[in-house]
Protein backbone atom coordinates (compact mmCIF):
# COMPACT_ATOMS: atom_id res chain seq x y z
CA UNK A 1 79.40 18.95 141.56
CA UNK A 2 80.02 22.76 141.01
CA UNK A 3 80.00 24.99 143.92
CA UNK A 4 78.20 28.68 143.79
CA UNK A 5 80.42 31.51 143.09
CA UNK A 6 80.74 33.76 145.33
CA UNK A 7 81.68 36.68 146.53
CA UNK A 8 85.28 35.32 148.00
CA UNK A 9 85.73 34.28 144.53
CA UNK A 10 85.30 37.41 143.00
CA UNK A 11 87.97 39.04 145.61
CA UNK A 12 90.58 36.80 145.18
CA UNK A 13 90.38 36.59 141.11
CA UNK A 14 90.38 41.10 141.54
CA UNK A 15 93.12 40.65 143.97
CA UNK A 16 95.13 38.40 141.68
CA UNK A 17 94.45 40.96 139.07
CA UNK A 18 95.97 43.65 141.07
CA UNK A 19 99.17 41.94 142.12
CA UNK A 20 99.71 41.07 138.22
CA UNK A 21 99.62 44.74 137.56
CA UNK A 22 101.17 45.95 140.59
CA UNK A 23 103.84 42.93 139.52
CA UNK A 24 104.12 44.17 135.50
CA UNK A 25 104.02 48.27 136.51
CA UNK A 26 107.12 47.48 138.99
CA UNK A 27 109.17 44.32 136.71
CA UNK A 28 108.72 45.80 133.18
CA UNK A 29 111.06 48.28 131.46
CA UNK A 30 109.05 48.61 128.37
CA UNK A 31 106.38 51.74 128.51
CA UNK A 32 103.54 49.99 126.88
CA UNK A 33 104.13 46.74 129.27
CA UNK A 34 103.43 49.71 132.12
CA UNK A 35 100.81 51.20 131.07
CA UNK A 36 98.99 47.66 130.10
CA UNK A 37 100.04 46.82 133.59
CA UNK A 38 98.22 49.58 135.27
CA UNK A 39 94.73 49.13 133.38
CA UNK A 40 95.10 45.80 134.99
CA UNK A 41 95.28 47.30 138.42
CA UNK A 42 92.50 49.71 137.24
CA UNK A 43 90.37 46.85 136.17
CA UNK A 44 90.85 45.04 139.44
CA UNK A 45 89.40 47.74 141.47
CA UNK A 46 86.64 47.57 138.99
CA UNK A 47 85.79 44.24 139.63
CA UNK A 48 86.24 44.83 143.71
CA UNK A 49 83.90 47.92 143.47
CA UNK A 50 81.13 46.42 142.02
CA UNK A 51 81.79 43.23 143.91
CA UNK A 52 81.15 45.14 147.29
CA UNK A 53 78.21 46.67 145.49
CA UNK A 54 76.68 43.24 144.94
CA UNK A 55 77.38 41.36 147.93
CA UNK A 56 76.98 44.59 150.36
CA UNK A 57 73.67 46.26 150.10
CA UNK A 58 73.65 47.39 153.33
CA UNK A 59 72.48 51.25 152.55
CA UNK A 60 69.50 51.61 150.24
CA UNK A 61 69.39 54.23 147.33
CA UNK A 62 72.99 53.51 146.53
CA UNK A 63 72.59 50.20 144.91
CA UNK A 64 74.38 50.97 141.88
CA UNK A 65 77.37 52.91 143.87
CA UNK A 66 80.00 50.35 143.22
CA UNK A 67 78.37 49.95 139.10
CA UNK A 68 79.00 53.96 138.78
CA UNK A 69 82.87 53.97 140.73
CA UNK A 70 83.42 50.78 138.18
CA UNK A 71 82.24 53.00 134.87
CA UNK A 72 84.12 56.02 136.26
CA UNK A 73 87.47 53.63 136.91
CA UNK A 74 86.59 52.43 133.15
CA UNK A 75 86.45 56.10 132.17
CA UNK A 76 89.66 56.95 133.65
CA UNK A 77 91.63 54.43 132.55
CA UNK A 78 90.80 54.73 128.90
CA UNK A 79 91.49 58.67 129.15
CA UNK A 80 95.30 57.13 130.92
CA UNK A 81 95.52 54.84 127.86
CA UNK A 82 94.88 57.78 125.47
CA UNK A 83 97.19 59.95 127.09
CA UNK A 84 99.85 57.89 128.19
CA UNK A 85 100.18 56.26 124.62
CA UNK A 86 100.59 59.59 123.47
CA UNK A 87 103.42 60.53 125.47
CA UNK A 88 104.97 57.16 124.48
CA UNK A 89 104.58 57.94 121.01
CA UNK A 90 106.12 61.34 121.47
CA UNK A 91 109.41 59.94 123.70
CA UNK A 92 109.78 57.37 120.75
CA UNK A 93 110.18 60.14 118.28
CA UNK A 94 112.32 61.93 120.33
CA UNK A 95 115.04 59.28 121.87
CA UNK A 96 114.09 56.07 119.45
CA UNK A 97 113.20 54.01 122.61
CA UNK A 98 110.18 53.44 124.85
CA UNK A 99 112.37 51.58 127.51
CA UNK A 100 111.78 53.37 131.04
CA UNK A 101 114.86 53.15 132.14
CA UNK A 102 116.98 54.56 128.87
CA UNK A 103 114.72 57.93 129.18
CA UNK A 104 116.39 60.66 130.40
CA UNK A 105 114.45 63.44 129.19
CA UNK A 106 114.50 65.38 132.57
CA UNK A 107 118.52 65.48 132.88
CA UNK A 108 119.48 69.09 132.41
């Protein structure tokens, strides 16, 4: 017999979400690895914003608050993919590497 899912489902798959990222943006030296780590994290407060939308109408007229925060995360994090891709593909042309560690590009 299946149970229901629920809403404590939903928080503890966007939690486990959010730890992988958090886990991948802090363990990884490779650029890409970070910034596929952090749409992770992104994604994860997706899914918690338009779990609380669901499972919390508690004012009316805002119904779809958690739906638009999710689109606008969505939004963002393409816009950080486009951008932050770019700046790896400029480092790499610059210093041959896109490992975090070997860029130095700030030393005087």
């Amino acid at each position: 017999m299946l149970l229901p899912v629920g809403p404590i489902h939903y928080l503890i798959f966007a939690t486990l979400l959010f730890a992988i990222g958090m886990y991948g943006a802090l363990a990884r030296r490779n650029a890409v690895a970070v910034l596929l780590s952090i749409e992770l994290m992104f994604n994860g407060a997706a899914i918690l914003f338009v779990t609380f939308a669901r499972y919390l109408q508690i004012v009316q007229g805002f119904e779809l608050a958690g739906q638009l925060f999710a689109i606008f995360i969505i939004t963002v994090a393409a816009a950080d993919a486009a951008v932050g891709l770019a700046i790896v593909v400029a480092v790499y042309r610059l210093r041959h590497t896109v490992q975090v560690d070997q860029i130095d590009l700030m030393k005087g």
